[in-house]
Structures are given as structure tokens and as C-alpha cells.
C-alpha atoms as a PDB file:
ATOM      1  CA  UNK A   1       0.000   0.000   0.000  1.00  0.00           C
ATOM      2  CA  UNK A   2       1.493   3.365  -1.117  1.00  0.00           C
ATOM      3  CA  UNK A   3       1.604   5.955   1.409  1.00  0.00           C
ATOM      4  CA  UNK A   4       0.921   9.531   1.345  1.00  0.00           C
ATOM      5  CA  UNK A   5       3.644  12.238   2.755  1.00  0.00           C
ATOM      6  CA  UNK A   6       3.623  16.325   2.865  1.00  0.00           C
ATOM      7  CA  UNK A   7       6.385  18.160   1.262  1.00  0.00           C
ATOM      8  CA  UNK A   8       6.630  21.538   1.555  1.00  0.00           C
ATOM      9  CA  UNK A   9       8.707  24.356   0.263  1.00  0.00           C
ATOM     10  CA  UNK A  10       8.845  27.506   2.222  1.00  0.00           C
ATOM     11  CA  UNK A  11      10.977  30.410   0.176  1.00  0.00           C
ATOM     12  CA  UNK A  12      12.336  33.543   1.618  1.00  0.00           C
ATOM     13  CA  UNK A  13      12.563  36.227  -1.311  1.00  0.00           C
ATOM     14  CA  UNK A  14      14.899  39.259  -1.454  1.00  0.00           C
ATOM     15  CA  UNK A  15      13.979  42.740  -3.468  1.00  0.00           C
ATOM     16  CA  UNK A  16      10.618  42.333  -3.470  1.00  0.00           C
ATOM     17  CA  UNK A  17       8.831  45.428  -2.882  1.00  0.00           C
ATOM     18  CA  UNK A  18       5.296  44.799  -3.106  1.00  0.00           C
ATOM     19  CA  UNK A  19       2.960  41.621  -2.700  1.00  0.00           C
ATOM     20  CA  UNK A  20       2.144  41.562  -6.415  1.00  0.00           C
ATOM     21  CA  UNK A  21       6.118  41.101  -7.229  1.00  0.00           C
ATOM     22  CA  UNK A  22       6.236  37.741  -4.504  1.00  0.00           C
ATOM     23  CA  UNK A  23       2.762  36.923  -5.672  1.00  0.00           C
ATOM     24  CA  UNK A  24       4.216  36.712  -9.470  1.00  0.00           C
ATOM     25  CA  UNK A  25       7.045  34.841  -8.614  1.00  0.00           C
ATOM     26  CA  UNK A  26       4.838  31.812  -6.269  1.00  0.00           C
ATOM     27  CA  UNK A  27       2.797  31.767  -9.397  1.00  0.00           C
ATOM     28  CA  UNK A  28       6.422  31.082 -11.518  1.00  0.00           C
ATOM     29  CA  UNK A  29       7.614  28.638  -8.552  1.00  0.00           C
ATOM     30  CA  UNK A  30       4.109  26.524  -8.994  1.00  0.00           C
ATOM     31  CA  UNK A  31       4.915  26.524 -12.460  1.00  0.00           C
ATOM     32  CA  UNK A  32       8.089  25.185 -12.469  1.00  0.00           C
ATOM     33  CA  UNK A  33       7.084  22.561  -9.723  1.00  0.00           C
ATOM     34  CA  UNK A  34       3.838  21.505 -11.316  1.00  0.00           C
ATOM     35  CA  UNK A  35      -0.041  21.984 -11.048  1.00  0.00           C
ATOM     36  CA  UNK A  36       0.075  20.003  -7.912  1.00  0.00           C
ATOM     37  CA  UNK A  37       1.756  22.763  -5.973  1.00  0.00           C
ATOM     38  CA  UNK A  38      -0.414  24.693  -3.950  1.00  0.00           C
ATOM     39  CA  UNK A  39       0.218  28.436  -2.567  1.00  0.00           C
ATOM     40  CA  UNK A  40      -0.322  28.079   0.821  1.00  0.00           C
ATOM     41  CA  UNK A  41       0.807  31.830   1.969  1.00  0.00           C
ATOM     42  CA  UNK A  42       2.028  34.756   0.716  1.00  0.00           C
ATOM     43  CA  UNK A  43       3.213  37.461   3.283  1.00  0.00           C
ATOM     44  CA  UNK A  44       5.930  39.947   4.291  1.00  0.00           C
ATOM     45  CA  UNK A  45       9.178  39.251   5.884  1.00  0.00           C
ATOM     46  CA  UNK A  46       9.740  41.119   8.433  1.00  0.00           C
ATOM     47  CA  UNK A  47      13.225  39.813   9.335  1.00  0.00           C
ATOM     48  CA  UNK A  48      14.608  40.913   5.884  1.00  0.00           C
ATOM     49  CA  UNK A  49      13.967  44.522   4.359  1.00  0.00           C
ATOM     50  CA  UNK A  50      11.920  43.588   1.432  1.00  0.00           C
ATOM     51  CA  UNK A  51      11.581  40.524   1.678  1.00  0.00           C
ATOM     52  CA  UNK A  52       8.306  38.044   1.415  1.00  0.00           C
ATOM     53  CA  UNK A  53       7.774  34.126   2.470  1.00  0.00           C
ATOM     54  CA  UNK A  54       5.838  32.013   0.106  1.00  0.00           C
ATOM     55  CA  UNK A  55       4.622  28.601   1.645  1.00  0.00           C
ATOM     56  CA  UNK A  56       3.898  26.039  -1.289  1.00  0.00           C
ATOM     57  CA  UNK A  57       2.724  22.283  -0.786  1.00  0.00           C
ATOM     58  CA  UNK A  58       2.179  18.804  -2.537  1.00  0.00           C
ATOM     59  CA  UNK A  59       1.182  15.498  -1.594  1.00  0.00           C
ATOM     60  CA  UNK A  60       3.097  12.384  -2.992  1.00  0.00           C
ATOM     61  CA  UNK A  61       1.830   8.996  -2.744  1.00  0.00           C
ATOM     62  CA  UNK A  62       5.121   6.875  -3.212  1.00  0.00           C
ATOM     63  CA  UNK A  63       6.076   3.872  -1.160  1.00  0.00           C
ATOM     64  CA  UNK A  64       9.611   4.320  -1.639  1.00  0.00           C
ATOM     65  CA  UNK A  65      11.569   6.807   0.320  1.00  0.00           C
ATOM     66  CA  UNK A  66      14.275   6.645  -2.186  1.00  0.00           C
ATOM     67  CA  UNK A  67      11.974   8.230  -4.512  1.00  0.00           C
ATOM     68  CA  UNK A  68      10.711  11.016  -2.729  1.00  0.00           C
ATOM     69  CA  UNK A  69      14.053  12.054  -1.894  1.00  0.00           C
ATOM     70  CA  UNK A  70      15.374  11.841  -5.141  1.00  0.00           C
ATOM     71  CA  UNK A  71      12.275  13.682  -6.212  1.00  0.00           C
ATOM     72  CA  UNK A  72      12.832  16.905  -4.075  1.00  0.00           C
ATOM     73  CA  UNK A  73      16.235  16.937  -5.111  1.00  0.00           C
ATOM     74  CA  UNK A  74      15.292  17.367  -8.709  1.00  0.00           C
ATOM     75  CA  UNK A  75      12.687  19.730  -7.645  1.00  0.00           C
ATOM     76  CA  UNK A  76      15.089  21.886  -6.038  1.00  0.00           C
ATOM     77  CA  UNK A  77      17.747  21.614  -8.152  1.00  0.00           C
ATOM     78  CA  UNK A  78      15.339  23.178 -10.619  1.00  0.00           C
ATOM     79  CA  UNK A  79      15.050  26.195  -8.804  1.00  0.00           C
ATOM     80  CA  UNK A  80      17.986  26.870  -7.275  1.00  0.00           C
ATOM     81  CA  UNK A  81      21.615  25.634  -6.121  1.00  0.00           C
ATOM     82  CA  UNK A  82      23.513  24.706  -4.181  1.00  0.00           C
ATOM     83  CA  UNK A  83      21.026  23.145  -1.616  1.00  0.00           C
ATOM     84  CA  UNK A  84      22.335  21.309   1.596  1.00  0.00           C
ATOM     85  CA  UNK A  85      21.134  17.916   2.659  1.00  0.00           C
ATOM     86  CA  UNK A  86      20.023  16.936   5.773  1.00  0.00           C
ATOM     87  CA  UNK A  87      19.716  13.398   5.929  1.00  0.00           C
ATOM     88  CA  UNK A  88      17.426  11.200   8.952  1.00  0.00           C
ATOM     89  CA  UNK A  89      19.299   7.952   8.873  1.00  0.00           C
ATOM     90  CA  UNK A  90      15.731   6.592  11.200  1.00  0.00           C
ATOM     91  CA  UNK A  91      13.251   7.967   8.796  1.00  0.00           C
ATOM     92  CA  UNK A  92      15.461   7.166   5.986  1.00  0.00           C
ATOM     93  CA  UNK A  93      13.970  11.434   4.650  1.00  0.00           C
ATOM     94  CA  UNK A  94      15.796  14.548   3.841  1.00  0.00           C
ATOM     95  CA  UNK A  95      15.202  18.468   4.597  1.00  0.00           C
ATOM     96  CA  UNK A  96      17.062  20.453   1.585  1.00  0.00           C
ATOM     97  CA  UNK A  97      18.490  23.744   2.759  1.00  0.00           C
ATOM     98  CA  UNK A  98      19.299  26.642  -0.103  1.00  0.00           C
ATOM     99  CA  UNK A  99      20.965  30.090   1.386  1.00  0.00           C
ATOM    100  CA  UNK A 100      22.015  32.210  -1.565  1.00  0.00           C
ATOM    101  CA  UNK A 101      25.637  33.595  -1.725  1.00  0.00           C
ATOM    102  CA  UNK A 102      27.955  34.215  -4.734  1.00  0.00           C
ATOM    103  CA  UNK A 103      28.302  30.864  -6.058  1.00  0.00           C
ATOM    104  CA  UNK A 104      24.488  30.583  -6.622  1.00  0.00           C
ATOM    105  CA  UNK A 105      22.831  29.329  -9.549  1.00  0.00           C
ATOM    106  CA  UNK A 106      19.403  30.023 -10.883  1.00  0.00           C
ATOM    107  CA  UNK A 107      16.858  27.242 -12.659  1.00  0.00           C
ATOM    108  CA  UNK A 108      15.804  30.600 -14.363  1.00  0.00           C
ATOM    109  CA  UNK A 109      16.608  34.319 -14.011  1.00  0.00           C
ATOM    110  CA  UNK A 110      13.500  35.408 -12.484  1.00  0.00           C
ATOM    111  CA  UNK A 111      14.222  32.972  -9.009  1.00  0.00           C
ATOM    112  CA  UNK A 112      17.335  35.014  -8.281  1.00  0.00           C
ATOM    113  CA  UNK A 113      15.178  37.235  -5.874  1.00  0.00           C
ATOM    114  CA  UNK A 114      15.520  33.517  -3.928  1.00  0.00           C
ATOM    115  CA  UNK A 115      17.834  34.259  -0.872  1.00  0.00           C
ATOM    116  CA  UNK A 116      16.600  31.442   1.365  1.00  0.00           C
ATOM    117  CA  UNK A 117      14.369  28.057   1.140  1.00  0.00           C
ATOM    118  CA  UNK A 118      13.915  24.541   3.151  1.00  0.00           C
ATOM    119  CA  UNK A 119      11.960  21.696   1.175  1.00  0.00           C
ATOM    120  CA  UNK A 120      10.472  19.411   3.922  1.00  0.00           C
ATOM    121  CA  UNK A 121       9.202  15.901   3.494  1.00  0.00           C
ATOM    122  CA  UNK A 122       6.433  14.880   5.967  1.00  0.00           C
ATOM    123  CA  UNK A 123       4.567  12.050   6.816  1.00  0.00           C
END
């Protein structure tokens, strides 16, 4: 029986001025990901000048862990990289960690206002 997990994918943006500007680039994130994204939030960031946090969130049905990993890591990769990797050895899952800095690469121009983001797999 396959099981269903959570994963979500919580972005911190950079340069964005106005809700419409974050607003446009969830609606380019759900793109990229797939119509089985959903926007869960869409607010200011009040630890960063400018800055907004979009929420987005899918369900998988997979009964292999492998796959769902390797899944989010492809995901990510699309947006952004590099991404660290957080690995439970007991829940055989991973937690992807992106923080942008100089090396940074973009899966297309408009996600360079990307400074932070965390894909999380739940059960």
C-alpha cells in the first residue's frame, strides 16, 4: 500500500517590494514545480527589508523513500543551487536547505530574488 507524505517548500525572497512582485514569482515557482503545488501563503518578511515568504505544498503517494528524496532533489535543483542535505538515517527522509551567496545558480533568471528556502518531506 502506497503511502501519502507532505512536502513543503517555504521560500524567503529578497527585493521584493510589493505583494504583487512575490505573488508573481509563487505563481512562476508553482509553475516550475507543477499543477500540484499549492500556494499556501504569501506574506511579508519582516526579518529581511523587502523581503516576502511564500509557503507552497504537494502530496506524494510513493512507497519508496528513495523516490521522494530523489524527487525533491530534482525539484530543487530546478530552482535553485547549491542546496544542503540533511539526511534522517531513522526515517530514511531529507530536509534540503538553499541560502544564496555568490556561487548561486538560478533554474531561471526570475528565481534570483531567492535568498533562502527549506523543502520538507512529511509524513
Amino acid at each position: 500500500m502506497n503511502k501519502s507524505q507532505n512536502i513543503y517548500l517555504t521560500i524567503v525572497t529578497e527585493s521584493q517590494t510589493s505583494e504583487m512582485k512575490a505573488k508573481k514569482l509563487s505563481e512562476l515557482l508553482q509553475t516550475e514545480l507543477g499543477d500540484n503545488w499549492e500556494i499556501i501563503t504569501i506574506a511579508k518578511y519582516h526579518k529581511f527589508e523587502s523581503a516576502y515568504k511564500i509557503e507552497l505544498k504537494t502530496i506524494i503517494v510513493e512507497n519508496h523513500q528513495e523516490r521522494i528524496n530523489h524527487y525533491a532533489i530534482i525539484l530543487a535543483d530546478k530552482l535553485a543551487s547549491p542546496w544542503l542535505i540533511y539526511f534522517d538515517k531513522d526515517d530514511n527522509s531529507i530536509e534540503l536547505i538553499f541560502n544564496k551567496n555568490k556561487n548561486s545558480r538560478f533554474g531561471k533568471s526570475d528565481f534570483d530574488m531567492i535568498k533562502w528556502g527549506h523543502f520538507q518531506i512529511t509524513k
